[in-house]
PDB file of N, CA and C in Angstrom:
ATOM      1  N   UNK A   1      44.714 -17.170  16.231  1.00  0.00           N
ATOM      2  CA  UNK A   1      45.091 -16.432  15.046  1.00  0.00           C
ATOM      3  C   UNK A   1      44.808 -17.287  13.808  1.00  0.00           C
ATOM      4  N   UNK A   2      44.184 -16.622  12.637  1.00  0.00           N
ATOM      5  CA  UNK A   2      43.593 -17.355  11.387  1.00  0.00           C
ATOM      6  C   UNK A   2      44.131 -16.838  10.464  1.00  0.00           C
ATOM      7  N   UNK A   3      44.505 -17.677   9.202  1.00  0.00           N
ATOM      8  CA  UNK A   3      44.821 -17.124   8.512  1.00  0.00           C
ATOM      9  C   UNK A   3      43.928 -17.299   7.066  1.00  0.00           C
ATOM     10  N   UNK A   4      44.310 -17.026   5.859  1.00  0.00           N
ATOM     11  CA  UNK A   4      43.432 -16.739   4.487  1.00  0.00           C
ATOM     12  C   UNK A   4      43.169 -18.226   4.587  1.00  0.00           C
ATOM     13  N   UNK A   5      43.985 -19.423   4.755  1.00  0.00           N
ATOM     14  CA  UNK A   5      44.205 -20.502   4.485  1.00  0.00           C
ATOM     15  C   UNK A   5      43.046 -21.619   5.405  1.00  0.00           C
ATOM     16  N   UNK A   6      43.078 -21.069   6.151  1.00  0.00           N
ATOM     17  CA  UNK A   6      42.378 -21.501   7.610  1.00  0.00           C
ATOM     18  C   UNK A   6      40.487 -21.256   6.963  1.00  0.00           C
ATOM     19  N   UNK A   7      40.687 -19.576   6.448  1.00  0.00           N
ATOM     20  CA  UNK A   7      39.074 -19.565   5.885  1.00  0.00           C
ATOM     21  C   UNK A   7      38.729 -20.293   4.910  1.00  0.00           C
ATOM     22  N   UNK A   8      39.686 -20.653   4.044  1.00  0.00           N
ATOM     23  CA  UNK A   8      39.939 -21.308   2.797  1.00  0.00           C
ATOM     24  C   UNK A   8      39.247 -22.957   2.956  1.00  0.00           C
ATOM     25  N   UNK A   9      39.834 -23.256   4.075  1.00  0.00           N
ATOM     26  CA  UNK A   9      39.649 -24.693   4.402  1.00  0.00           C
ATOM     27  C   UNK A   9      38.361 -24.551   5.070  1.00  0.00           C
ATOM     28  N   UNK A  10      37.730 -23.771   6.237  1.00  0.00           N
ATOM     29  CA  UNK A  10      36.223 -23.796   6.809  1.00  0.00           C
ATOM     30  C   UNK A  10      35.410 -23.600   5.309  1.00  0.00           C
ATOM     31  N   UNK A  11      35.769 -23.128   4.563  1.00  0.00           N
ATOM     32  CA  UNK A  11      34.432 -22.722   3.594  1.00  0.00           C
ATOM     33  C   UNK A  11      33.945 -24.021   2.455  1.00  0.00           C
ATOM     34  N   UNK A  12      35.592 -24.350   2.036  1.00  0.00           N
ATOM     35  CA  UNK A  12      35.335 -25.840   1.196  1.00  0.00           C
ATOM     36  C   UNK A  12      34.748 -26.847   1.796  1.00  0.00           C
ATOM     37  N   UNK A  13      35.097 -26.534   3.132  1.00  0.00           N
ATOM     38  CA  UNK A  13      34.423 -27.954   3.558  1.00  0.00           C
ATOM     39  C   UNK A  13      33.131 -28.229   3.573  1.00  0.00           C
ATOM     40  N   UNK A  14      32.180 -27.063   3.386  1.00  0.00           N
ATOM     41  CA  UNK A  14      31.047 -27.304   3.310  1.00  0.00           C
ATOM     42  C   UNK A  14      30.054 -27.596   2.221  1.00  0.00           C
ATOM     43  N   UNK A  15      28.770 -28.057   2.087  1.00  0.00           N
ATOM     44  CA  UNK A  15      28.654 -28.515   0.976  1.00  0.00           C
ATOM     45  C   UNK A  15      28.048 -27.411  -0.416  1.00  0.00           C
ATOM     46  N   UNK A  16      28.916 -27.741  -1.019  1.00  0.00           N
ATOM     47  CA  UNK A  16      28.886 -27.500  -2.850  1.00  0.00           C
ATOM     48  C   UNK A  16      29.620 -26.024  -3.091  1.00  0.00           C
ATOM     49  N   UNK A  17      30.280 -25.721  -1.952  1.00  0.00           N
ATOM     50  CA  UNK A  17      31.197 -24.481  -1.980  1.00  0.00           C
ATOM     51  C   UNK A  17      32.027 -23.978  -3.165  1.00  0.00           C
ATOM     52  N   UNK A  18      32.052 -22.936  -4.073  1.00  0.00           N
ATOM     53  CA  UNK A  18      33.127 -22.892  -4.693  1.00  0.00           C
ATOM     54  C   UNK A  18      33.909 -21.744  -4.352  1.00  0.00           C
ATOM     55  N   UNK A  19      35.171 -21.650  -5.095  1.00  0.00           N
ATOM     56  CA  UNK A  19      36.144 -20.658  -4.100  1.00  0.00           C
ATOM     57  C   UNK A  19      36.221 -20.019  -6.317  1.00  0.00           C
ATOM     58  N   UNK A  20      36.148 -18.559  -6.235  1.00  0.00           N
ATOM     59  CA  UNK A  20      36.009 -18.069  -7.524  1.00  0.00           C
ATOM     60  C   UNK A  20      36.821 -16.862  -7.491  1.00  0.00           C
ATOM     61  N   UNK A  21      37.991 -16.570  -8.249  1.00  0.00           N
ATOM     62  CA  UNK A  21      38.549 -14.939  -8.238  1.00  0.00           C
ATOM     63  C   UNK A  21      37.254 -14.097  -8.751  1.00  0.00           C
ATOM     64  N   UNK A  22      37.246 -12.809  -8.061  1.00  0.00           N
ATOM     65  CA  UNK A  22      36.149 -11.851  -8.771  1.00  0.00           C
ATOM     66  C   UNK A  22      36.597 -10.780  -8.907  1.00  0.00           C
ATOM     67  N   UNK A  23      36.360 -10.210  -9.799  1.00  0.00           N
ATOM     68  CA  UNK A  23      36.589  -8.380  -9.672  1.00  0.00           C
ATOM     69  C   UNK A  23      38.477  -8.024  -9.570  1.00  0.00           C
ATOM     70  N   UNK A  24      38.584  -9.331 -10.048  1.00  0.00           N
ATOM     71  CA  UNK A  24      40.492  -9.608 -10.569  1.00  0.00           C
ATOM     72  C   UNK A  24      41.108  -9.563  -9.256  1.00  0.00           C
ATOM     73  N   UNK A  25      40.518  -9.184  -7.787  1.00  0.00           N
ATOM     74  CA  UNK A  25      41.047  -8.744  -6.974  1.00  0.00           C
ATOM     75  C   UNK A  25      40.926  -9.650  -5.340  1.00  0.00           C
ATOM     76  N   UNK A  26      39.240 -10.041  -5.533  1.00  0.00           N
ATOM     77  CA  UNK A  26      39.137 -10.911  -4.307  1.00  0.00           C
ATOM     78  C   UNK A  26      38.755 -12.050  -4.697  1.00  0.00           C
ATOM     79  N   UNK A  27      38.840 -12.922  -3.669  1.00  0.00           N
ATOM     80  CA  UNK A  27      38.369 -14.620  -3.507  1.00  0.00           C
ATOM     81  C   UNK A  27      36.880 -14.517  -2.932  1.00  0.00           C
ATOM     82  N   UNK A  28      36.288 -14.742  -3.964  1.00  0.00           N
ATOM     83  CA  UNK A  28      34.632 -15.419  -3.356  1.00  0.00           C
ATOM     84  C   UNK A  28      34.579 -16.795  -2.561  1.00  0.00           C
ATOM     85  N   UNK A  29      33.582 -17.080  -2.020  1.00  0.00           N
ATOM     86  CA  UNK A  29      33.379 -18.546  -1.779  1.00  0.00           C
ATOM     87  C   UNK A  29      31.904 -18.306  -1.823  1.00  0.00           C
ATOM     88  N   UNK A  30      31.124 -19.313  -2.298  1.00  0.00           N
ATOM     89  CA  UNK A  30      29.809 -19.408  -2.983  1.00  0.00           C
ATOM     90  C   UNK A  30      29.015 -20.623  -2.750  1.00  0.00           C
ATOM     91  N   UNK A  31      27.948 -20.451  -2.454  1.00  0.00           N
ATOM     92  CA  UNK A  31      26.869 -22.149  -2.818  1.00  0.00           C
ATOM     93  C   UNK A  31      25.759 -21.986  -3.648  1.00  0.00           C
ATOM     94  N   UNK A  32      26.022 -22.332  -4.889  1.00  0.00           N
ATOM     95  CA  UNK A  32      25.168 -22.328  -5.798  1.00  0.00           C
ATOM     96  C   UNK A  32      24.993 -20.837  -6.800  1.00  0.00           C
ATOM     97  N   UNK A  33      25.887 -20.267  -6.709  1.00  0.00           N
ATOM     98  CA  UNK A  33      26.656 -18.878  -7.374  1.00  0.00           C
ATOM     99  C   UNK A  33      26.247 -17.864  -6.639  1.00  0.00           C
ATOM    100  N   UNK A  34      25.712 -17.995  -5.274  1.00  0.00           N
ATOM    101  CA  UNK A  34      25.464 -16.960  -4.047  1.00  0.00           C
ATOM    102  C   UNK A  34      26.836 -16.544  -3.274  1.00  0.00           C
ATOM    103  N   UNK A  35      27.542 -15.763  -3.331  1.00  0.00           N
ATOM    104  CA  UNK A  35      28.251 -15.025  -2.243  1.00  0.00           C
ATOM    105  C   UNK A  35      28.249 -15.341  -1.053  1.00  0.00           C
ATOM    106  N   UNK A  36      28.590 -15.768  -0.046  1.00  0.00           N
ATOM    107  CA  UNK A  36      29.011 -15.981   1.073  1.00  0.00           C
ATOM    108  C   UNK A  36      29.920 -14.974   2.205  1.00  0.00           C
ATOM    109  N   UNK A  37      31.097 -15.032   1.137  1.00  0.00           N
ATOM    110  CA  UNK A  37      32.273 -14.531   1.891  1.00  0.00           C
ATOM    111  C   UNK A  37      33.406 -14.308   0.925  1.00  0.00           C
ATOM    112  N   UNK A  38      33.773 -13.121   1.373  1.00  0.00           N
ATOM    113  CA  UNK A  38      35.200 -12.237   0.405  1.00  0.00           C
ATOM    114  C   UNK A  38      36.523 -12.312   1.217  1.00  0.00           C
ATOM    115  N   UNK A  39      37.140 -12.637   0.691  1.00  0.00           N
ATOM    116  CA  UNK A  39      38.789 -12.770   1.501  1.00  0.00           C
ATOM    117  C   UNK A  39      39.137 -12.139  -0.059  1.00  0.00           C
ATOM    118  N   UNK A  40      40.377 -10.648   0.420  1.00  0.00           N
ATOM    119  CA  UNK A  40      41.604 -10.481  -0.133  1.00  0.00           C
ATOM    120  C   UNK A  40      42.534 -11.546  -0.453  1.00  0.00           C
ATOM    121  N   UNK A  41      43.239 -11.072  -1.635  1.00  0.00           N
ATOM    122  CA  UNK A  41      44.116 -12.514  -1.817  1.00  0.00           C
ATOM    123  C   UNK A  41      45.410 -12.357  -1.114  1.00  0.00           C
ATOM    124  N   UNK A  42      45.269 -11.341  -0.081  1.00  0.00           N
ATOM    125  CA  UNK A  42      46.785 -11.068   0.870  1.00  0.00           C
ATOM    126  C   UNK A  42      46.183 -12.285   1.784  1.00  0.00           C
ATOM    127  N   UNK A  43      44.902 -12.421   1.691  1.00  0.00           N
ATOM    128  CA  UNK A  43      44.311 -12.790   3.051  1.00  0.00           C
ATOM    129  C   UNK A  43      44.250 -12.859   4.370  1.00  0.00           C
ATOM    130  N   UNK A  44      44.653 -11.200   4.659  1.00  0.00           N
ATOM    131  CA  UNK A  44      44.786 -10.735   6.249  1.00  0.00           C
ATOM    132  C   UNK A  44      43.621 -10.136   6.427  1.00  0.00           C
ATOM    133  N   UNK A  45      42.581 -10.305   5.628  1.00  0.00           N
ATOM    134  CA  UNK A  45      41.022 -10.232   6.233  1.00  0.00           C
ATOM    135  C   UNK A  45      39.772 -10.655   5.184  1.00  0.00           C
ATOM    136  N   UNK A  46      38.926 -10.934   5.900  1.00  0.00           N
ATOM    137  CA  UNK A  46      37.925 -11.130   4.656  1.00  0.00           C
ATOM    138  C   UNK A  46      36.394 -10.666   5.553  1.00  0.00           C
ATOM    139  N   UNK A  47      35.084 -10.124   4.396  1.00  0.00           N
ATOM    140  CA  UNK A  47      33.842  -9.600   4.881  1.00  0.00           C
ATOM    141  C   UNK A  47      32.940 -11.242   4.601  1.00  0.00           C
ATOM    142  N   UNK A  48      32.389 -11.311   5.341  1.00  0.00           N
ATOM    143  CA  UNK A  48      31.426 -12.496   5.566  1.00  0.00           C
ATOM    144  C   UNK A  48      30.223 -12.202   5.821  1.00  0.00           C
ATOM    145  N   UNK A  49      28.947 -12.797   5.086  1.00  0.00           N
ATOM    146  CA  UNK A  49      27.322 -12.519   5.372  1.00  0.00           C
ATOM    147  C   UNK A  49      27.199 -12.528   7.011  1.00  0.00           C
ATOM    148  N   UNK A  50      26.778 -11.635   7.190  1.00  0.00           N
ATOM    149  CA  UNK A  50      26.352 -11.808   8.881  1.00  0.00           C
ATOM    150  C   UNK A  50      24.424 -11.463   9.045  1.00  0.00           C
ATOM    151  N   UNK A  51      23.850 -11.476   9.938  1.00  0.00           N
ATOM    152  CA  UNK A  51      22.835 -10.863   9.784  1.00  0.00           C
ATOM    153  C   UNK A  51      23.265  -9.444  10.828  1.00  0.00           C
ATOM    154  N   UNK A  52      22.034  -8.589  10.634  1.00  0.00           N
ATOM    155  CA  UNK A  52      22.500  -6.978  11.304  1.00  0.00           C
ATOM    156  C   UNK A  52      22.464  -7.336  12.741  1.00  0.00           C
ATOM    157  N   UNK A  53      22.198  -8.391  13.522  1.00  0.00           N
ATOM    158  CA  UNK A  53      21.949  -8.070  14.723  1.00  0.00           C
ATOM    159  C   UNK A  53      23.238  -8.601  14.798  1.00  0.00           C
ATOM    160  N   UNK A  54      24.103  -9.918  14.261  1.00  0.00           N
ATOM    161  CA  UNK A  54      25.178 -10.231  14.963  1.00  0.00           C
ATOM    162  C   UNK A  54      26.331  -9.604  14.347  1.00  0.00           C
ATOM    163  N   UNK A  55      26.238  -8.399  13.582  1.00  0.00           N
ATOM    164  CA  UNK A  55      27.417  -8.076  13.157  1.00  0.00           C
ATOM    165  C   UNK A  55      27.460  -6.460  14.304  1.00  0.00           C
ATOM    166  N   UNK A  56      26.356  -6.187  14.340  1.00  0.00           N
ATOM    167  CA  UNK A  56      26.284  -5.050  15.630  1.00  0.00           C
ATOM    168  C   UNK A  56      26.961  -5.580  17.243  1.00  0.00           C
ATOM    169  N   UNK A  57      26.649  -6.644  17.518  1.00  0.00           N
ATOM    170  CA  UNK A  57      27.154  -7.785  18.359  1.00  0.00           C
ATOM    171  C   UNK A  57      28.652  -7.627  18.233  1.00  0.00           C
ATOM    172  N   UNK A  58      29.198  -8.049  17.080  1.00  0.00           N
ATOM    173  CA  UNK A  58      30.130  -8.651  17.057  1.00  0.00           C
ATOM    174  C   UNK A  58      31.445  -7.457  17.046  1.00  0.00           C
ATOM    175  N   UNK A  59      30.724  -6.025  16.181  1.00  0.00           N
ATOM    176  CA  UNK A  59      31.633  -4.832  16.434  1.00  0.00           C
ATOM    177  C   UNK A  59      31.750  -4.210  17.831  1.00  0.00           C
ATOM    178  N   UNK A  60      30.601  -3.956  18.489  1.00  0.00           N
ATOM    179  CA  UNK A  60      30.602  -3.761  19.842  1.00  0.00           C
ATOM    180  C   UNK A  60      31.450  -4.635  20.134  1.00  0.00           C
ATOM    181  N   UNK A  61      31.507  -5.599  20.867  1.00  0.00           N
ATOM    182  CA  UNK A  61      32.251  -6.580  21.498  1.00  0.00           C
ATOM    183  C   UNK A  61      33.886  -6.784  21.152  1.00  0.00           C
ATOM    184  N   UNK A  62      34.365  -6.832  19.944  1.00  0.00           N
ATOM    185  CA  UNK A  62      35.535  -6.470  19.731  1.00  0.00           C
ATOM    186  C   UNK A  62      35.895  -5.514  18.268  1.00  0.00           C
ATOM    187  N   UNK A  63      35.826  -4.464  18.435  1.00  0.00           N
ATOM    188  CA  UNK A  63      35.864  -3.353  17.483  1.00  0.00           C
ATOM    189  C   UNK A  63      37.265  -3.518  16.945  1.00  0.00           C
ATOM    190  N   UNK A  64      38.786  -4.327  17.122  1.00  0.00           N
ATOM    191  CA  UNK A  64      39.446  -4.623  17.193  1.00  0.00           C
ATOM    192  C   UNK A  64      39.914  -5.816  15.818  1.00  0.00           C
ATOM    193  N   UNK A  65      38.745  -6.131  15.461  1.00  0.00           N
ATOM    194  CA  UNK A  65      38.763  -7.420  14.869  1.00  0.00           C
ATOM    195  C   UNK A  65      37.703  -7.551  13.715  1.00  0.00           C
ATOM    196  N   UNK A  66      36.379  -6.622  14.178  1.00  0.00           N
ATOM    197  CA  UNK A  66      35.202  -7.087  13.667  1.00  0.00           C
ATOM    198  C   UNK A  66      34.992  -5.574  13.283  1.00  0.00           C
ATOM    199  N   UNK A  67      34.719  -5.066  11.545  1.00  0.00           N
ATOM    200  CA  UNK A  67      34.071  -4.048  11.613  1.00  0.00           C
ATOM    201  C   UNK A  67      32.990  -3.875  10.402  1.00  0.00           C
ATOM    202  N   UNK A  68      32.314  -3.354  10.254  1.00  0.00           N
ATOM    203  CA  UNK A  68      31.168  -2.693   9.548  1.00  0.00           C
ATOM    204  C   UNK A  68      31.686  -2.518   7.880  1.00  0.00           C
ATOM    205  N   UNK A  69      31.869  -3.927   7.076  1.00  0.00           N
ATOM    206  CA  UNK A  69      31.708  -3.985   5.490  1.00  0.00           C
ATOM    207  C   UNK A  69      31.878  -2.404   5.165  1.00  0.00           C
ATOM    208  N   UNK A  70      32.590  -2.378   3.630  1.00  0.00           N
ATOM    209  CA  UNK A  70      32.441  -0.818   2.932  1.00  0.00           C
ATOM    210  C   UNK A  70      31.143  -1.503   2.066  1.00  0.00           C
ATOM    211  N   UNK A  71      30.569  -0.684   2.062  1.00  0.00           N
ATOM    212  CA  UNK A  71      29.423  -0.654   0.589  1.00  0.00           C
ATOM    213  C   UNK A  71      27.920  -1.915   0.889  1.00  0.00           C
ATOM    214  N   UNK A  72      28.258  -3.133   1.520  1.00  0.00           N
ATOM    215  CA  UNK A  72      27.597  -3.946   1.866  1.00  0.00           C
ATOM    216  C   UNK A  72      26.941  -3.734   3.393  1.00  0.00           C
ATOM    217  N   UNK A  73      27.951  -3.776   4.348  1.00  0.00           N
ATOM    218  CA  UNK A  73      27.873  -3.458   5.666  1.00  0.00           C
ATOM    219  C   UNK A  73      26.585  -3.247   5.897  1.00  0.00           C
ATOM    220  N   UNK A  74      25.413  -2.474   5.285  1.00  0.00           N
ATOM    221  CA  UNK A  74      24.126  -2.159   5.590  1.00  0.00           C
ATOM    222  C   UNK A  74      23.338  -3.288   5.725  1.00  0.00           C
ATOM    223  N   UNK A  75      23.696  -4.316   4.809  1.00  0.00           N
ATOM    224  CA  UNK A  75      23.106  -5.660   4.914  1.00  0.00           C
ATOM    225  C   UNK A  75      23.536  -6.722   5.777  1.00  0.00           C
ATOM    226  N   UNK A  76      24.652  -6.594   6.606  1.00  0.00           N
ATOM    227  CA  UNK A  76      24.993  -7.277   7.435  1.00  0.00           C
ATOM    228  C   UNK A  76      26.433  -7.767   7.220  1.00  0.00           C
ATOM    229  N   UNK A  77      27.233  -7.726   6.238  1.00  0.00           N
ATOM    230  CA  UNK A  77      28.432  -8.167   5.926  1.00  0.00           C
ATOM    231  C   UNK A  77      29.122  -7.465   6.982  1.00  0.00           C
ATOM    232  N   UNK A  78      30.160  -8.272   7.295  1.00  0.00           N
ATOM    233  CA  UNK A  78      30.989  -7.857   8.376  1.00  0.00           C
ATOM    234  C   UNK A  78      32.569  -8.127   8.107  1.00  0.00           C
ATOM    235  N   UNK A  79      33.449  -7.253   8.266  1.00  0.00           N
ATOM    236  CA  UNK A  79      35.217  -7.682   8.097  1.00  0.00           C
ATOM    237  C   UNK A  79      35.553  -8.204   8.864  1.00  0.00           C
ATOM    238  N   UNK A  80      36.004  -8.961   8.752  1.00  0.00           N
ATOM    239  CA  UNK A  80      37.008  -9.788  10.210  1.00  0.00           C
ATOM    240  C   UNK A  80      38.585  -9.570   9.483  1.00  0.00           C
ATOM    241  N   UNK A  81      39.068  -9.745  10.662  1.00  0.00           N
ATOM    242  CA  UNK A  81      40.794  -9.406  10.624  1.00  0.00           C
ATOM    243  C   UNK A  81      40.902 -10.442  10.894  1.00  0.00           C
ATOM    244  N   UNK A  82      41.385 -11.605  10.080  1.00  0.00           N
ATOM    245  CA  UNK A  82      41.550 -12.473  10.273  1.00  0.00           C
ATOM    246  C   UNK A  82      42.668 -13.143  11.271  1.00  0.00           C
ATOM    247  N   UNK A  83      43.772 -12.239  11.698  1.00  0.00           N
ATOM    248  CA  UNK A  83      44.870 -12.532  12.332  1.00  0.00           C
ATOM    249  C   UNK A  83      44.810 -12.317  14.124  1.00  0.00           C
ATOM    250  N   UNK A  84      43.351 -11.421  14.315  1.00  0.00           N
ATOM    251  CA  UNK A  84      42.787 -11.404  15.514  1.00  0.00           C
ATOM    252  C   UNK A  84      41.212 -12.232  15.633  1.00  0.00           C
ATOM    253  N   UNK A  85      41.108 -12.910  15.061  1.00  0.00           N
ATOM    254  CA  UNK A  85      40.100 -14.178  14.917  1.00  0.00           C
ATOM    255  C   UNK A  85      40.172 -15.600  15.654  1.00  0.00           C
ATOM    256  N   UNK A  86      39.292 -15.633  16.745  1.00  0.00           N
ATOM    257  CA  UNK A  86      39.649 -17.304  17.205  1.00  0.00           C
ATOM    258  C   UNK A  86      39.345 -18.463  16.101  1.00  0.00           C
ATOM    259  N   UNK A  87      39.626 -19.298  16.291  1.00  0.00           N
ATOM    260  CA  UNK A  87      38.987 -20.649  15.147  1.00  0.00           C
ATOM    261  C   UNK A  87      37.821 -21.306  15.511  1.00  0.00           C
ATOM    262  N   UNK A  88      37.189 -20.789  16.774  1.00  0.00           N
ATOM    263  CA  UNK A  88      35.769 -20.990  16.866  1.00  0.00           C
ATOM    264  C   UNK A  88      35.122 -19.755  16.248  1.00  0.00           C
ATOM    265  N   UNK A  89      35.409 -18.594  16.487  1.00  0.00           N
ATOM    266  CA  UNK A  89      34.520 -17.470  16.156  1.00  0.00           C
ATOM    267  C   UNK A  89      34.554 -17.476  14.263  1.00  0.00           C
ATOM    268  N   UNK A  90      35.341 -17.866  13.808  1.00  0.00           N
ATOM    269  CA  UNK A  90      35.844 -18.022  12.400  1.00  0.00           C
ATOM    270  C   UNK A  90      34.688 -18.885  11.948  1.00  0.00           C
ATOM    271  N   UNK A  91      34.752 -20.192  12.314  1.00  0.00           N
ATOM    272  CA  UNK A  91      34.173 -21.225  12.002  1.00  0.00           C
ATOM    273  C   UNK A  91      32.648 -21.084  12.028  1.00  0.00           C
ATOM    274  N   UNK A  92      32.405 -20.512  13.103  1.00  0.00           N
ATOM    275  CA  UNK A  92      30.669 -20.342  13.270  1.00  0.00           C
ATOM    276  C   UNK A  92      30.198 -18.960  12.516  1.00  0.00           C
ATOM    277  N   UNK A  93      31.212 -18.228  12.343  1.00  0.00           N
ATOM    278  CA  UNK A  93      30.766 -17.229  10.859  1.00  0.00           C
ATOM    279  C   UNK A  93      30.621 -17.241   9.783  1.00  0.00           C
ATOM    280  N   UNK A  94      31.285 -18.511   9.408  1.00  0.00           N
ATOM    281  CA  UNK A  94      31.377 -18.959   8.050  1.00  0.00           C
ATOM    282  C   UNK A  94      30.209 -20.007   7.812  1.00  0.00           C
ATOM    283  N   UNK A  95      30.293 -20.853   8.646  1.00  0.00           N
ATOM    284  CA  UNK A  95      28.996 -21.315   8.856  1.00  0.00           C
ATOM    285  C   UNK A  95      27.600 -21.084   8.533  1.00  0.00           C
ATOM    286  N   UNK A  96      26.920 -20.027   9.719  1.00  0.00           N
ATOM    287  CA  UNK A  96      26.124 -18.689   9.649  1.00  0.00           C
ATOM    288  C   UNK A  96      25.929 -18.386   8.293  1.00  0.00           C
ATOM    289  N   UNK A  97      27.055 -17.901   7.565  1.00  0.00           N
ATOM    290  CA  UNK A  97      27.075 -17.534   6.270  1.00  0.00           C
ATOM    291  C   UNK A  97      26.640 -18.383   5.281  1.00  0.00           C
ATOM    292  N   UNK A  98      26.888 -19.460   5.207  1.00  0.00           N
ATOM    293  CA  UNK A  98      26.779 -20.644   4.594  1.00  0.00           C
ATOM    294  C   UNK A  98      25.367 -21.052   4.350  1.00  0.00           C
ATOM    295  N   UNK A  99      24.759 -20.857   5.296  1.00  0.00           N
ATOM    296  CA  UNK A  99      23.160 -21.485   6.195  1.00  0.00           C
ATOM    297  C   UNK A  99      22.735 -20.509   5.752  1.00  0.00           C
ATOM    298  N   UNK A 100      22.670 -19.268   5.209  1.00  0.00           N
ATOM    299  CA  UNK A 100      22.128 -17.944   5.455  1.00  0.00           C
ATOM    300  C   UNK A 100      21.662 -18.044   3.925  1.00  0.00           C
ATOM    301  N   UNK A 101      22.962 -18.368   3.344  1.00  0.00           N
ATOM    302  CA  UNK A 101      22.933 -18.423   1.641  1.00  0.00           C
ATOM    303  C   UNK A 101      22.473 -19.608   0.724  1.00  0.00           C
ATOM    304  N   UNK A 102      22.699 -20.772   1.221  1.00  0.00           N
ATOM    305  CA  UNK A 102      22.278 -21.711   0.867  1.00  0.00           C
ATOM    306  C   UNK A 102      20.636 -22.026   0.560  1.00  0.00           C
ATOM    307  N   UNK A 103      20.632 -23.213  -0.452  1.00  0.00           N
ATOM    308  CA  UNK A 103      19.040 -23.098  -0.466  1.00  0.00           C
ATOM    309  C   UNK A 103      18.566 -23.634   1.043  1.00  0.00           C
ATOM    310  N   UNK A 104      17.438 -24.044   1.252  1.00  0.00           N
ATOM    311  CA  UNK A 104      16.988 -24.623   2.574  1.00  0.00           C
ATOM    312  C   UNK A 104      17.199 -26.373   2.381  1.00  0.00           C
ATOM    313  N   UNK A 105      16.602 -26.572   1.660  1.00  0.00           N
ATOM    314  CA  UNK A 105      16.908 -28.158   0.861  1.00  0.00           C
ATOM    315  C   UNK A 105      18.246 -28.670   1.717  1.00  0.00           C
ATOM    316  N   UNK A 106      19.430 -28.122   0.558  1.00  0.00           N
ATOM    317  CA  UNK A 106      20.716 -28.397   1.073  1.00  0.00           C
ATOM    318  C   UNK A 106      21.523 -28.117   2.036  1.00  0.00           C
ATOM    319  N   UNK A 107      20.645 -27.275   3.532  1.00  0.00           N
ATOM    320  CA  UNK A 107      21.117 -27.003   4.704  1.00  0.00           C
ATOM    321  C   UNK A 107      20.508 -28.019   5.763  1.00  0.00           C
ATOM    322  N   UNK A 108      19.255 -28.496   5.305  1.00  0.00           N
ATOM    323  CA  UNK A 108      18.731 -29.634   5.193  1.00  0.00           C
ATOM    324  C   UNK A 108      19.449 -31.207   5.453  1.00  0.00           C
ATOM    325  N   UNK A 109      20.042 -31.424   4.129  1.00  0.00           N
ATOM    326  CA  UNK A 109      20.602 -32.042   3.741  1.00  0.00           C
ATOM    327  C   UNK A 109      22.314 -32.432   4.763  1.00  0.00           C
ATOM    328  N   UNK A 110      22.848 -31.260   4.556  1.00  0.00           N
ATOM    329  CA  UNK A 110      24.058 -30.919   5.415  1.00  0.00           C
ATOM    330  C   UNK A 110      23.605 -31.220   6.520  1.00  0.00           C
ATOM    331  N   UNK A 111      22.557 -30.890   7.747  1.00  0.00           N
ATOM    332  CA  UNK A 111      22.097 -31.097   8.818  1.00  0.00           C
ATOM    333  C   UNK A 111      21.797 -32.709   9.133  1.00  0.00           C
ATOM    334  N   UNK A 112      21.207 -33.103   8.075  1.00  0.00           N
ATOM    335  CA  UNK A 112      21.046 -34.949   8.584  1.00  0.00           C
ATOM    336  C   UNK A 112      21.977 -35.802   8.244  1.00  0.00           C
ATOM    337  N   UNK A 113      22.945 -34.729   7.349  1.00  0.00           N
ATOM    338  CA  UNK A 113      24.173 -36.192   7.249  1.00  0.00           C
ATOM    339  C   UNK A 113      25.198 -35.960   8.571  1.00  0.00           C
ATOM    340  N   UNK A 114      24.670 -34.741   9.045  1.00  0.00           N
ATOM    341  CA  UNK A 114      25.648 -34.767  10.514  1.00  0.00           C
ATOM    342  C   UNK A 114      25.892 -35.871  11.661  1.00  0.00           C
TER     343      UNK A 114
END
């Protein structure tokens, strides 16, 4: 079980992340003023960049947890319920997301200081 706090902490940790109120209502997290990932500020769920094949994946498999973005969803954004979320499946979505959005340079970069 994950909470707002839990995404809060996977997303900063990565490099040049910022966490931004938008739209008065949700929490962005960003690399380099790109979108990533939306958490509510209740933070009992947030939509995260996915690509279409693993967010089709990921609703099939637990429809429970994982569903199909309003308005974005076509592009791959996906909701997670954060409170039915493992902290591996969390972590490697945010990730994903991260890598997806980032320039190449600085995924690069992130990769050899590993």
């Amino acid at each position: 079980m994950m909470t707002g706090d839990d995404l809060r902490r996977l997303a900063m940790a990565l490099p040049e992340v910022e966490e931004r109120l938008t739209w008065e209502v949700d929490i962005t997290f960003r690399v380099r003023d790109k979108i990533f990932a939306i958490m509510g500020q209740d933070g009992a769920q947030a939509s995260i960049k996915a690509t279409l094949e693993a967010q089709q994946a990921l609703v099939a498999s637990e429809p429970e947890t994982f569903s199909v973005s309003h308005y974005t969803g076509r592009f791959g954004w996906t909701t997670v319920v954060l409170t039915r979320v493992t902290a591996e499946e969390l972590a490697e979505l945010v990730e994903d997301a991260w890598r997806r959005t980032a320039p190449k340079r600085l995924v690069a970069a992130y990769d050899a200081s590993k």
